[in-house]
C-alpha atoms as a PDB file:
ATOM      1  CA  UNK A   1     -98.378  50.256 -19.183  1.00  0.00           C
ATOM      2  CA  UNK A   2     -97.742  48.088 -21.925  1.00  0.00           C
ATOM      3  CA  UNK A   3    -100.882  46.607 -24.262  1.00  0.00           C
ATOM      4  CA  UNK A   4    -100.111  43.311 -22.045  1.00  0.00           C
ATOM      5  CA  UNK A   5    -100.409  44.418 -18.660  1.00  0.00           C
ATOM      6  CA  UNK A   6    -103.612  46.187 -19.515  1.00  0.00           C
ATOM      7  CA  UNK A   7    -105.120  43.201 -20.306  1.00  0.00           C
ATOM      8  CA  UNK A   8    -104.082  41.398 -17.438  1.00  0.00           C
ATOM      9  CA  UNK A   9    -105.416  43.920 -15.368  1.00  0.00           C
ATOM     10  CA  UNK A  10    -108.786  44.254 -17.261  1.00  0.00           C
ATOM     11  CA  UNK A  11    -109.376  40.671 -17.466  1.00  0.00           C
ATOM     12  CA  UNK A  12    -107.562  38.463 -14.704  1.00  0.00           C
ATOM     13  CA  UNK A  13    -106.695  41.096 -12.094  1.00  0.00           C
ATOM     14  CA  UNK A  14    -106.563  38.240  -9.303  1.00  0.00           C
ATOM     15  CA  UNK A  15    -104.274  36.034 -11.197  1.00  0.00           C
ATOM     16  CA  UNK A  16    -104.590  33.424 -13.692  1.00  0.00           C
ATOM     17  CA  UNK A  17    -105.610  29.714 -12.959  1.00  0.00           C
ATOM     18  CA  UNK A  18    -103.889  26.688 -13.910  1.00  0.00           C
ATOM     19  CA  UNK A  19    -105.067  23.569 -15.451  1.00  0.00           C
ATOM     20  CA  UNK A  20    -103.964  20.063 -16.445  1.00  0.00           C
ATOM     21  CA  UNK A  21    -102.414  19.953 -20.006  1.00  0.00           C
ATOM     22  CA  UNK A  22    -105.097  17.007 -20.549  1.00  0.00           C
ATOM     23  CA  UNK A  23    -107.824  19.762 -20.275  1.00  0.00           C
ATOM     24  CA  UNK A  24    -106.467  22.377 -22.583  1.00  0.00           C
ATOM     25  CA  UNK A  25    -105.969  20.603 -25.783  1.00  0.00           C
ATOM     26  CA  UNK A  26    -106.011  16.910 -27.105  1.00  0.00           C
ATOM     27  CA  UNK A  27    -103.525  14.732 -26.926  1.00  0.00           C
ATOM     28  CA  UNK A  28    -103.292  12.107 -30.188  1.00  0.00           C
ATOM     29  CA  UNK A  29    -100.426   9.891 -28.653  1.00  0.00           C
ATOM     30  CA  UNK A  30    -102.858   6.788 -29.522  1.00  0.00           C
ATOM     31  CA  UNK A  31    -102.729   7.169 -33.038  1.00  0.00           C
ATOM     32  CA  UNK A  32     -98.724   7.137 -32.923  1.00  0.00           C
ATOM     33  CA  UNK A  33     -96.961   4.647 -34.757  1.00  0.00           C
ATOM     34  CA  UNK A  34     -93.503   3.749 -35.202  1.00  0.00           C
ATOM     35  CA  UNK A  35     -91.623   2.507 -37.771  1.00  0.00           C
ATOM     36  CA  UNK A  36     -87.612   0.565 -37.807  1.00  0.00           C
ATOM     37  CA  UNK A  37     -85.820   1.945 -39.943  1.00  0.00           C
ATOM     38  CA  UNK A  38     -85.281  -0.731 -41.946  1.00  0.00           C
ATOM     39  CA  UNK A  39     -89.226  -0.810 -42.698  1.00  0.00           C
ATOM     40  CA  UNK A  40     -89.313   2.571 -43.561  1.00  0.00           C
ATOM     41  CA  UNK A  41     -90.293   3.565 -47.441  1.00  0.00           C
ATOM     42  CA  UNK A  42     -88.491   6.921 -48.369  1.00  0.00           C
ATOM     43  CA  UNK A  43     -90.579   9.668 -49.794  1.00  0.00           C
ATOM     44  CA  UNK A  44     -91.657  13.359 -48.718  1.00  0.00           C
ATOM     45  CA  UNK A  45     -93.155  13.543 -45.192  1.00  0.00           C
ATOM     46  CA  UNK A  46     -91.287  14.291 -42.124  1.00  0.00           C
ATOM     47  CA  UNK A  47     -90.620  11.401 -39.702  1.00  0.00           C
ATOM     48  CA  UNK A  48     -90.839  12.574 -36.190  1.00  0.00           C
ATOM     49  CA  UNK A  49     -89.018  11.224 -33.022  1.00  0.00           C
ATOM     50  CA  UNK A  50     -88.705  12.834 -29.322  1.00  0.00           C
ATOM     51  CA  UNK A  51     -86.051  15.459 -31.049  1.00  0.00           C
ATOM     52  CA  UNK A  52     -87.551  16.908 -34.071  1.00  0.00           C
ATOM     53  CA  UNK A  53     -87.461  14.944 -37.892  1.00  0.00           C
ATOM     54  CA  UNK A  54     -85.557  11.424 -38.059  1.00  0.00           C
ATOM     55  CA  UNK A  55     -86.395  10.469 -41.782  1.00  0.00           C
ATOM     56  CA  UNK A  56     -88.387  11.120 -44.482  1.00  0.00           C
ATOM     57  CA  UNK A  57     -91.163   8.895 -45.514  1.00  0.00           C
ATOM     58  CA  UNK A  58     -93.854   8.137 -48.204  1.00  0.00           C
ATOM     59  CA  UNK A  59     -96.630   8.125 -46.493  1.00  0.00           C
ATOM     60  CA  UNK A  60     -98.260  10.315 -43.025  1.00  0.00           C
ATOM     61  CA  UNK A  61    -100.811   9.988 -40.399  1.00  0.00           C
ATOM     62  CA  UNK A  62    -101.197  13.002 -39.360  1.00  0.00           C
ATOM     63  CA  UNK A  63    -102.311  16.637 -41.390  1.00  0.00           C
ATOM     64  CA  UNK A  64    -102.739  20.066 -39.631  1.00  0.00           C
ATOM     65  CA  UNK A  65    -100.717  21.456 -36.740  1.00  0.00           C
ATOM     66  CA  UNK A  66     -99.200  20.221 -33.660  1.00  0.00           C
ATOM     67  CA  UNK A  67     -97.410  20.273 -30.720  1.00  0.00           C
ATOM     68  CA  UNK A  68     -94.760  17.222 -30.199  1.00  0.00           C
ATOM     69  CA  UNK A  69     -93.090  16.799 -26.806  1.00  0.00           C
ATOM     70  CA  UNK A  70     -90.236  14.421 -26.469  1.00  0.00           C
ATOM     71  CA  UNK A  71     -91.310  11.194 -24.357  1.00  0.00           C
ATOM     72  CA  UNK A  72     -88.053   8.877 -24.326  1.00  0.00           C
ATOM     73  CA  UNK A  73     -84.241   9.385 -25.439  1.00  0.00           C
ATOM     74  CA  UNK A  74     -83.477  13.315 -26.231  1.00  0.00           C
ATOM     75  CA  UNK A  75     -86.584  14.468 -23.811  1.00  0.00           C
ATOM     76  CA  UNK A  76     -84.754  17.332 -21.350  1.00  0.00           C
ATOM     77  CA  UNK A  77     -82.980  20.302 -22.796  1.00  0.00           C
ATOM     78  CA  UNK A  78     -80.130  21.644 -20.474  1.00  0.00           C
ATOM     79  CA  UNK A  79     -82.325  24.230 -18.677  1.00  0.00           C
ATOM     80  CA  UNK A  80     -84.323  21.318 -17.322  1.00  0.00           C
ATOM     81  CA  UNK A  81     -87.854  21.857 -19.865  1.00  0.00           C
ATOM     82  CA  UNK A  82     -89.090  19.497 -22.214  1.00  0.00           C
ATOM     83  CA  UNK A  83     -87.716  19.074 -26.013  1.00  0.00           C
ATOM     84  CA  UNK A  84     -90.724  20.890 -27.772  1.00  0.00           C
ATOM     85  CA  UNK A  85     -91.570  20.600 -31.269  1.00  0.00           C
ATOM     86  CA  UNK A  86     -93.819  22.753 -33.442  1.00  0.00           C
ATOM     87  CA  UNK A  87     -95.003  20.433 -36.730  1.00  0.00           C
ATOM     88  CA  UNK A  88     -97.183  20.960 -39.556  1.00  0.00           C
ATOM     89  CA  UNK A  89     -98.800  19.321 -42.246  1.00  0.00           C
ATOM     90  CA  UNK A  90     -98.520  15.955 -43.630  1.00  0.00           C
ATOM     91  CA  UNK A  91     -96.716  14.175 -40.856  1.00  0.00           C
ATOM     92  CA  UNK A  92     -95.568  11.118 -39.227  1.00  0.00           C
ATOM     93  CA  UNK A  93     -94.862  10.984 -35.550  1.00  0.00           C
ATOM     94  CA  UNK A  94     -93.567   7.541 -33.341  1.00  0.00           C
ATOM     95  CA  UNK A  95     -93.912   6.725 -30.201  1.00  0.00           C
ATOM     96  CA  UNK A  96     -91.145   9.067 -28.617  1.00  0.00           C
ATOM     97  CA  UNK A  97     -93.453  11.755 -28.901  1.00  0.00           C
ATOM     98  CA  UNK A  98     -96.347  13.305 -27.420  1.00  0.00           C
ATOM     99  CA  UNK A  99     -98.164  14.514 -29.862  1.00  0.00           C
ATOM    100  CA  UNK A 100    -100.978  17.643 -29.178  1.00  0.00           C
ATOM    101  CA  UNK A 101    -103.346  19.528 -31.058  1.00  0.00           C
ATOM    102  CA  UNK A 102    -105.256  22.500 -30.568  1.00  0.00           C
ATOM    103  CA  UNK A 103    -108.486  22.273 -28.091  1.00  0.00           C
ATOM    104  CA  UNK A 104    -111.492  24.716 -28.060  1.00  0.00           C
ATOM    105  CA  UNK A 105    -110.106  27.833 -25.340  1.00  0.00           C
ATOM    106  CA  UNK A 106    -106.643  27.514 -25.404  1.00  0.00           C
ATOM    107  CA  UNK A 107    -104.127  28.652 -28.650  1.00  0.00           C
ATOM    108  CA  UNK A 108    -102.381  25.592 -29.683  1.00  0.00           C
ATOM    109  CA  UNK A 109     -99.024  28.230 -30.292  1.00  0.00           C
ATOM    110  CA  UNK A 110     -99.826  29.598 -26.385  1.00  0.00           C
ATOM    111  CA  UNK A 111     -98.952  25.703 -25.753  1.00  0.00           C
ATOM    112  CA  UNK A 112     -96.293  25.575 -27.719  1.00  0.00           C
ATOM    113  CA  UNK A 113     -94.368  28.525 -25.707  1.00  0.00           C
ATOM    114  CA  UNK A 114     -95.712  27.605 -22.247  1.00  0.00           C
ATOM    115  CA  UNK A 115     -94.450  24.419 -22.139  1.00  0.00           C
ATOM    116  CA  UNK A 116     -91.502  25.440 -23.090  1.00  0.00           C
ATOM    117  CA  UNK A 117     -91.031  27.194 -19.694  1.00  0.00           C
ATOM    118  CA  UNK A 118     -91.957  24.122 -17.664  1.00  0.00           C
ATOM    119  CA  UNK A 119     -89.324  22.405 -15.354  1.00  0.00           C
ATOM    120  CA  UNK A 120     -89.984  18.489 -15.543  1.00  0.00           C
ATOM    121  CA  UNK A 121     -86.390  17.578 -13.835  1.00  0.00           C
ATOM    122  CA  UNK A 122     -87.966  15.889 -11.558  1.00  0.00           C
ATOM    123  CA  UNK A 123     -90.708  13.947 -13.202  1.00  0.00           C
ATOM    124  CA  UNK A 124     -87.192  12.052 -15.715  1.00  0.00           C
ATOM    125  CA  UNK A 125     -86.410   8.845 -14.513  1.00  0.00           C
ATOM    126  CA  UNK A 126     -84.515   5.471 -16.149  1.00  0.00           C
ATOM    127  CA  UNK A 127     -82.018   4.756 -17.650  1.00  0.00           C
ATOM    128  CA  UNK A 128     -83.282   6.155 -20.768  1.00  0.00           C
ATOM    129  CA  UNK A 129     -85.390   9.575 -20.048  1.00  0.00           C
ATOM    130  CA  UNK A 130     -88.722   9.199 -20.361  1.00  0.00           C
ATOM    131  CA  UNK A 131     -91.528  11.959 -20.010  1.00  0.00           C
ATOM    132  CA  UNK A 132     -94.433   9.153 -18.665  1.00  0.00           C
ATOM    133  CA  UNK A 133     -98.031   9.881 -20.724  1.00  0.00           C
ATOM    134  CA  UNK A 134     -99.353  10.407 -17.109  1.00  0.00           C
ATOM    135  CA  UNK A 135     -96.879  13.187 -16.107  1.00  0.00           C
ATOM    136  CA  UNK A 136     -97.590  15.043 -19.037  1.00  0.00           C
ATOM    137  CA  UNK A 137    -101.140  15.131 -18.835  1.00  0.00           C
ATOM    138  CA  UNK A 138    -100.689  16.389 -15.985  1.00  0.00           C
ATOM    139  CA  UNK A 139     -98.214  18.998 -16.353  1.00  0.00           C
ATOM    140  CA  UNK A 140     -99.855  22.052 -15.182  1.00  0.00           C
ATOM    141  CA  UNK A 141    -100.589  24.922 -17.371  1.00  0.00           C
ATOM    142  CA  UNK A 142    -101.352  28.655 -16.305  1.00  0.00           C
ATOM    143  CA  UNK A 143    -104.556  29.425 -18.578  1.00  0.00           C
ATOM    144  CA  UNK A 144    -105.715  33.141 -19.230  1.00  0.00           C
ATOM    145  CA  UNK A 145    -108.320  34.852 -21.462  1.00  0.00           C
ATOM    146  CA  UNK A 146    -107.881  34.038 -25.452  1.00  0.00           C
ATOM    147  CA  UNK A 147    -107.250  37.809 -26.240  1.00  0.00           C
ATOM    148  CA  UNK A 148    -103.885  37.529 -23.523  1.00  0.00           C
ATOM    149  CA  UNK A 149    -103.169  34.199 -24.630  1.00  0.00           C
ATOM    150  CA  UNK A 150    -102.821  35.945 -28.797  1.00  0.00           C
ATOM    151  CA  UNK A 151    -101.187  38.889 -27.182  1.00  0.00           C
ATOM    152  CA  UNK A 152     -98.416  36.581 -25.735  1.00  0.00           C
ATOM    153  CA  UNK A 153     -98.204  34.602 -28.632  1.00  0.00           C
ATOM    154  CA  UNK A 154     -97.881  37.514 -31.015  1.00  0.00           C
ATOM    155  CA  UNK A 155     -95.137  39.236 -28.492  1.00  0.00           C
ATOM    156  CA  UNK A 156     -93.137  35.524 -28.594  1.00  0.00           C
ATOM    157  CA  UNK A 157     -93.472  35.079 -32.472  1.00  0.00           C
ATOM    158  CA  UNK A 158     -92.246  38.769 -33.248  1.00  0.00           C
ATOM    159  CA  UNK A 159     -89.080  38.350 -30.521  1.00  0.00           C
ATOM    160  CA  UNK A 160     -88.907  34.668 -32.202  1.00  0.00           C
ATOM    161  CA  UNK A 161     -88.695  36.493 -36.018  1.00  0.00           C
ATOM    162  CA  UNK A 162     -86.322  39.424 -34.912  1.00  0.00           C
ATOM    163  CA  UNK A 163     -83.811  36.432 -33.056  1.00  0.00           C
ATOM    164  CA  UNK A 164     -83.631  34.865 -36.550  1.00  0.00           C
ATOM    165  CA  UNK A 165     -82.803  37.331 -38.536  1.00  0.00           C
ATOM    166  CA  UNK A 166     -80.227  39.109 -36.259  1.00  0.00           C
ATOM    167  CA  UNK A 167     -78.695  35.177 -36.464  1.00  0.00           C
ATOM    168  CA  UNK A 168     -78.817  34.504 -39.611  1.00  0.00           C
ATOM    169  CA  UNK A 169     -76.718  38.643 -40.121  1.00  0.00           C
ATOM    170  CA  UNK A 170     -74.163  37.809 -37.597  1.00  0.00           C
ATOM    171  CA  UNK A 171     -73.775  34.157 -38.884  1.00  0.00           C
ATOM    172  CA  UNK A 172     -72.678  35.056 -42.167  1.00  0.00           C
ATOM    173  CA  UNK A 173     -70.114  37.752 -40.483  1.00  0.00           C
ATOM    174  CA  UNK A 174     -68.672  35.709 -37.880  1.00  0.00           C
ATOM    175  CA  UNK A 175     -68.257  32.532 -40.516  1.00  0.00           C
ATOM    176  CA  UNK A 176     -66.368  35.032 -42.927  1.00  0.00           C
ATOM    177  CA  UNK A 177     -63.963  36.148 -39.993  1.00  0.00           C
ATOM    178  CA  UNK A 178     -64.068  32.899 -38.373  1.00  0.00           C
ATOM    179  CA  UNK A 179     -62.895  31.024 -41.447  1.00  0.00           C
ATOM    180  CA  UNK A 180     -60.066  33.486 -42.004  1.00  0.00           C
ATOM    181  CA  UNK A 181     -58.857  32.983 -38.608  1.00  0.00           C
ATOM    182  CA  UNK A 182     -58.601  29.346 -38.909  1.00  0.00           C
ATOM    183  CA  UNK A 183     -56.972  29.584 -42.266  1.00  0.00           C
ATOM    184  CA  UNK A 184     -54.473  31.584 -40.576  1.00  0.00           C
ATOM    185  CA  UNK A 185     -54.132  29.248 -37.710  1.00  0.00           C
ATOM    186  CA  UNK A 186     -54.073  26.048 -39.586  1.00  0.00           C
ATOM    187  CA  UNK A 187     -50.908  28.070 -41.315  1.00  0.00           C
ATOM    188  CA  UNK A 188     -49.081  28.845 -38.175  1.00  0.00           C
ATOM    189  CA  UNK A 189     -49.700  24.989 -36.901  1.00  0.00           C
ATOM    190  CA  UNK A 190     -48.413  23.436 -39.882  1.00  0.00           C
ATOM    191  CA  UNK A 191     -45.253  25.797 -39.850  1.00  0.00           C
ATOM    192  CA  UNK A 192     -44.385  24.879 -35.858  1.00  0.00           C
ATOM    193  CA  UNK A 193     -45.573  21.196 -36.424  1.00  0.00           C
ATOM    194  CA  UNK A 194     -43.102  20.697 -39.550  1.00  0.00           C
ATOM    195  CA  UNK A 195     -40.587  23.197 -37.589  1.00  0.00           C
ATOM    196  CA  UNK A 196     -40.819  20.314 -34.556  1.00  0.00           C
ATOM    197  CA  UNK A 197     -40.693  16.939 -36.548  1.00  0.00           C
ATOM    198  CA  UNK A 198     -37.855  18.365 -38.951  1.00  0.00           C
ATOM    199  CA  UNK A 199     -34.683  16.042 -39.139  1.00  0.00           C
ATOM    200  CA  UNK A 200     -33.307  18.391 -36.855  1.00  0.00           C
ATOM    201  CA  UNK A 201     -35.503  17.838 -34.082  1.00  0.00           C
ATOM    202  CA  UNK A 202     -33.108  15.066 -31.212  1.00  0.00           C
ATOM    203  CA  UNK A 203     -36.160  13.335 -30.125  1.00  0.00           C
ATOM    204  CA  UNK A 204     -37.413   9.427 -30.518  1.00  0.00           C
ATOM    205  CA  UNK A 205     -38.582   8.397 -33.088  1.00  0.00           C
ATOM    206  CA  UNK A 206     -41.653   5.683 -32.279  1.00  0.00           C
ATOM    207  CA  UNK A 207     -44.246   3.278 -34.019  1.00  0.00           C
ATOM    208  CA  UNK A 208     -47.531   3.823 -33.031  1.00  0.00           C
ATOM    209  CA  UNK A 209     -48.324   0.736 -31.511  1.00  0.00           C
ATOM    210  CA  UNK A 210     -45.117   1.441 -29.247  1.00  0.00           C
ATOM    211  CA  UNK A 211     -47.357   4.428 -27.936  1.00  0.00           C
ATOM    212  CA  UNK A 212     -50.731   2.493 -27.123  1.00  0.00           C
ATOM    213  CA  UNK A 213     -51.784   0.593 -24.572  1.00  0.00           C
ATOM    214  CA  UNK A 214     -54.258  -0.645 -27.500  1.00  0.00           C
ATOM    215  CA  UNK A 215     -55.651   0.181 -31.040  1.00  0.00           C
ATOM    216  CA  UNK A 216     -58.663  -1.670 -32.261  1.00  0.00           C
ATOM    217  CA  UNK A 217     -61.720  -0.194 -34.651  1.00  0.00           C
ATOM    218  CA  UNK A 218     -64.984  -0.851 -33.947  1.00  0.00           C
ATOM    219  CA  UNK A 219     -67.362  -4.304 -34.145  1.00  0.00           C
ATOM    220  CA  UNK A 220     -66.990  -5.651 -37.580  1.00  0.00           C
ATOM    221  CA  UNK A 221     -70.643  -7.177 -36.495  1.00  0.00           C
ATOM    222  CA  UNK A 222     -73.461  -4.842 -37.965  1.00  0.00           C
ATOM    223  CA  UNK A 223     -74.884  -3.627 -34.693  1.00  0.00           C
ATOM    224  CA  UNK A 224     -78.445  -3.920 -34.062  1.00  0.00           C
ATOM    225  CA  UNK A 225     -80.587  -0.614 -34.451  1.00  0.00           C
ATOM    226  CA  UNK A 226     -82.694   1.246 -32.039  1.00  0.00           C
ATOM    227  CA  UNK A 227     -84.963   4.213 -31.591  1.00  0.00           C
ATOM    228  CA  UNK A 228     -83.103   5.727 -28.747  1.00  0.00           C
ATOM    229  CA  UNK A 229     -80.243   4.417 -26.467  1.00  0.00           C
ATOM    230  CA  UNK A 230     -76.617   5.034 -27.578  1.00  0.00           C
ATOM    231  CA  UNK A 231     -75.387   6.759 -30.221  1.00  0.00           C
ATOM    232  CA  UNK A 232     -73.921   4.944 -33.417  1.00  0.00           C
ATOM    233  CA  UNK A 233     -71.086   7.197 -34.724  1.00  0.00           C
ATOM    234  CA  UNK A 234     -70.206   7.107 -38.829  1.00  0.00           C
ATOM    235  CA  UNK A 235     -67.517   8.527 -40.554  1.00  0.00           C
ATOM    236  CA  UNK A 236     -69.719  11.152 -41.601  1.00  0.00           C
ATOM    237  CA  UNK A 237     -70.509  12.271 -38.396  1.00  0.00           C
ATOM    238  CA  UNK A 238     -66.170  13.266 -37.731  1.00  0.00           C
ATOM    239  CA  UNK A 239     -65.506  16.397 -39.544  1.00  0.00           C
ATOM    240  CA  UNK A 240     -62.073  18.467 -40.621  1.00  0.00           C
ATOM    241  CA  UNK A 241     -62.295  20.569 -37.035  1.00  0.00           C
ATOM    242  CA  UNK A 242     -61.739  17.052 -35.808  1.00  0.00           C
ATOM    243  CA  UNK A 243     -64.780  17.249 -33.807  1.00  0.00           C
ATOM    244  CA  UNK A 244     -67.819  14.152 -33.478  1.00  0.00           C
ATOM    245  CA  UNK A 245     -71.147  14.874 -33.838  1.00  0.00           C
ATOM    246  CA  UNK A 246     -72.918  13.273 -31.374  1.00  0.00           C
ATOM    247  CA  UNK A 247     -76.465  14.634 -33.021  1.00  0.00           C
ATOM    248  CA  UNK A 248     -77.091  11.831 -34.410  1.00  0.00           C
ATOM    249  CA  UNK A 249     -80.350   9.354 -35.417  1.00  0.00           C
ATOM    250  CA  UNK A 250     -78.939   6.094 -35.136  1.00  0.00           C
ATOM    251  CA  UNK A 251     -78.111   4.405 -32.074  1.00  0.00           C
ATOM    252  CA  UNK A 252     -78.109   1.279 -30.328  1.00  0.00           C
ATOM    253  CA  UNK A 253     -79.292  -1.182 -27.797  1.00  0.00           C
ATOM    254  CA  UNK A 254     -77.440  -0.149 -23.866  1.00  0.00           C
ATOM    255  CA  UNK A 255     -77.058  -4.012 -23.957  1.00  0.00           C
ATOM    256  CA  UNK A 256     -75.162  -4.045 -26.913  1.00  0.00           C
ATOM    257  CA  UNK A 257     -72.817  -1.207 -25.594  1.00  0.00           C
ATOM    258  CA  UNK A 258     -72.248  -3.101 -22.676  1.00  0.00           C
ATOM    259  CA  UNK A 259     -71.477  -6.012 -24.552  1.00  0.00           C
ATOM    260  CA  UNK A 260     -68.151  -4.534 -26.441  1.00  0.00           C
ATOM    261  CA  UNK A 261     -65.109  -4.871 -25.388  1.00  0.00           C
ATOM    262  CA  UNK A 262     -63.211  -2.190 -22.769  1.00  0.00           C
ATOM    263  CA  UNK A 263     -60.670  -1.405 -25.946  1.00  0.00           C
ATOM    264  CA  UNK A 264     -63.654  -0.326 -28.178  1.00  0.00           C
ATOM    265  CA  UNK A 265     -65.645   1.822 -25.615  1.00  0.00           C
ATOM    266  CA  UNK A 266     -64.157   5.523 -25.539  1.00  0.00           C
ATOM    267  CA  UNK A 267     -63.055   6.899 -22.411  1.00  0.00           C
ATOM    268  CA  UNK A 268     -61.587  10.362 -21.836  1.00  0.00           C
ATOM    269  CA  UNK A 269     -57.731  10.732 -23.605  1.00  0.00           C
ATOM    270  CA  UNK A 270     -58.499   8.079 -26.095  1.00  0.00           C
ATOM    271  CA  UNK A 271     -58.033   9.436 -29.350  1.00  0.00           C
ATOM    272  CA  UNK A 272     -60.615   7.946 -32.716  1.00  0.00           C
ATOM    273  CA  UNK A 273     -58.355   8.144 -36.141  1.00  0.00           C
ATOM    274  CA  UNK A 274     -60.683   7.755 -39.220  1.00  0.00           C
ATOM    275  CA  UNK A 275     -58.999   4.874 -41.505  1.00  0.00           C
ATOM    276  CA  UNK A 276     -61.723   4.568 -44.436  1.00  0.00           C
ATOM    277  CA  UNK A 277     -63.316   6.967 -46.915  1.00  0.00           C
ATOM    278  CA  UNK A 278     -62.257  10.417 -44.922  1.00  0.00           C
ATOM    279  CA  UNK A 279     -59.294   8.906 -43.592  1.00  0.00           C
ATOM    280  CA  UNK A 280     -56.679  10.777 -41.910  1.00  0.00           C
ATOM    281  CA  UNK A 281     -58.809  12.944 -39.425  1.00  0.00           C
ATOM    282  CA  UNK A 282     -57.928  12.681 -35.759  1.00  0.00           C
ATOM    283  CA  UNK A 283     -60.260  13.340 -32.856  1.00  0.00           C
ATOM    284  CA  UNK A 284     -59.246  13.692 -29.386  1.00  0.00           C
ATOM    285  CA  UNK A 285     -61.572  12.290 -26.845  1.00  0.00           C
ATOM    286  CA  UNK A 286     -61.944  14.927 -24.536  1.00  0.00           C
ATOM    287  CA  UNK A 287     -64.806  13.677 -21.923  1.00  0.00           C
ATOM    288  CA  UNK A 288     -66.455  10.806 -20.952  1.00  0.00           C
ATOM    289  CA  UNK A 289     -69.335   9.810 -23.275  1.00  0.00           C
ATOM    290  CA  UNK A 290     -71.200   6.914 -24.103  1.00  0.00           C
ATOM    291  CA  UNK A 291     -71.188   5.965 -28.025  1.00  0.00           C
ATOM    292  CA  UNK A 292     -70.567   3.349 -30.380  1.00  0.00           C
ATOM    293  CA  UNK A 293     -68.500   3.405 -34.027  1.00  0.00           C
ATOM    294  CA  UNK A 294     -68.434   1.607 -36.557  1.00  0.00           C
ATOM    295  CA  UNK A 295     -65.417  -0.480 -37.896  1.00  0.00           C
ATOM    296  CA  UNK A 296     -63.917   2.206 -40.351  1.00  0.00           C
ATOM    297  CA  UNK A 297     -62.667   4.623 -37.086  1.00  0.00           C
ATOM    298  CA  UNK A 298     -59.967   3.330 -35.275  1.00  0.00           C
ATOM    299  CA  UNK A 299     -59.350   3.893 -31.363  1.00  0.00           C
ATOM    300  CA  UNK A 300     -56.156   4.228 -30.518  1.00  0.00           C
ATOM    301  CA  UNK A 301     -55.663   4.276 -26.091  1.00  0.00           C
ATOM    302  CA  UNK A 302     -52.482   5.871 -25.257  1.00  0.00           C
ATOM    303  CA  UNK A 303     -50.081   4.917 -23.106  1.00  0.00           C
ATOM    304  CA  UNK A 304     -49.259   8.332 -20.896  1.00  0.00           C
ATOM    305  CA  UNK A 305     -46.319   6.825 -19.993  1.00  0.00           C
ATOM    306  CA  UNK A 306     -44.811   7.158 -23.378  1.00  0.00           C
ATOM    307  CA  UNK A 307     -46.929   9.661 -24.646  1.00  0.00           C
ATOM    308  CA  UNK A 308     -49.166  12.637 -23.629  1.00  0.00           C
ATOM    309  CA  UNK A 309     -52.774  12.017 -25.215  1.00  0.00           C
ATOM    310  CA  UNK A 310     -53.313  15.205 -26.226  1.00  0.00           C
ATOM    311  CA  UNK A 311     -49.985  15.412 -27.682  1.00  0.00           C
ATOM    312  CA  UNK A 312     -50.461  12.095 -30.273  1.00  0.00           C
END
């Protein structure tokens, strides 16, 4: 029997009882405050959102250690449990966050791991997810003794340690052999694409805009900025594997999405070609998703009855 299940037996051996989250700790979401961007003075403090740190700023309102729990935007991982947050220090937190401390009877780290394991599909709702201040109060939390509560804790942050280093080993071997396989690759595509466009080749020779239903670039218009919403795509966020990064911290308004017109919305097949700064790099658009671009990245909408998407 492990040290764990001895405890449980010694000092809950009919089960463990549950509580409201507003009962084991305290929860500082009144002393939130956001910030626009645009207001925002640049220094050394982490600036919090529902997702983790948006900026860096010169100045914090909160000092010690908490838990923050997504409220709007990025709140719902894939599994279905919250977007948790462990923070320390000098910090500043907005209103997309619930923000906990630790409470007299409960570890603020057992928390930190429980909640973690909690399924709140079914408490998400709008158009933007939001995690209501009600519904997480009230998210129920299974409560034992301190001493299992440490034991846990100490189990999760040793399994937690161990996972990081064993990434951080097979990270460094996997980039070596991943970047000599795409070397190689990018080798054997440039030979078959040059072997397939040589004068040789009896095909038909095109202009682009022969091949499009439309091309446009995105609104010359600076787009208005918001917290959360839809994502606002740069040029830095399109990299060599010709892949978008749709991590991102700006975004805006649904409204102003909405607003554009059809030719500068991606759809599936359209294809975004970068035309400023890191020009050249292609990216095919391979599912529907909802984001925004600014005017250096063109969108170029194929016409499939001249051309295969995938193929231009």
């Amino acid at each position: 029997m492990s040290k764990l299940e001895e405890l449980i037996q010694e000092l809950c051996p009919d089960g463990v009882e549950t509580f409201p989250l507003e009962e084991c700790c305290n929860i500082l979401d009144k002393k939130r405050k956001p910030v626009t961007k645009n207001s925002r003075e640049k220094g050394e403090y982490p600036y919090y959102g529902a997702n983790g740190v948006q900026d860096y700023v010169s100045d914090y309102i909160f000092n010690g250690k908490f838990v923050l729990v997504g409220e709007d935007g990025s709140v719902i991982t894939k599994s279905g449990t919250p977007v948790v947050t462990w923070a320390e220090g000098k910090i500043w937190v907005n209103n997309h966050a619930h923000v906990i401390e630790e409470k007299s009877g409960t570890m603020l780290r057992y928390l930190y791991f429980y909640i973690q394991t909690i399924d709140v599909t079914s408490l998400i709702h709008g158009n933007i997810p939001k995690l209501t201040g009600r519904d997480f109060r009230s998210l129920k939390i299974a409560l034992p003794p301190l001493e299992i509560q440490r034991e846990i804790v100490s189990i999760l942050d040793n399994f937690t340690e161990l996972t990081a280093e064993l990434t951080a080993e097979l990270t460094a071997e996997l980039t070596a052999e991943l970047t000599a396989e795409l070397t190689a690759r990018k080798t054997q595509y440039t030979y078959y694409r040059d072997k397939l466009l040589a004068n040789s080749y009896k095909g038909e020779i095109k202009q682009l805009e022969e091949c499009c239903d439309s091309i446009a670039d995105g609104d010359h218009q600076a787009p208005p900025k918001a917290d959360s919403g839809v994502p606002f795509i740069t040029i830095s966020d399109i990299d060599e594997r010709h892949e978008i990064n749709l991590n991102v911290t700006k975004y805006v308004p649904d409204e102003y999405y909405n607003r554009l017109a059809d030719k500068r919305r991606p759809q599936k097949g359209d294809v975004l070609y970068t035309v400023v700064g890191s020009y050249g790099i292609p990216v095919y658009i391979s599912e529907n998703k909802r984001f925004v671009f600014q005017r250096h990245i063109a969108i170029l909408r194929p016409n499939n009855a001249v051309i295969d998407s995938r193929y231009l």
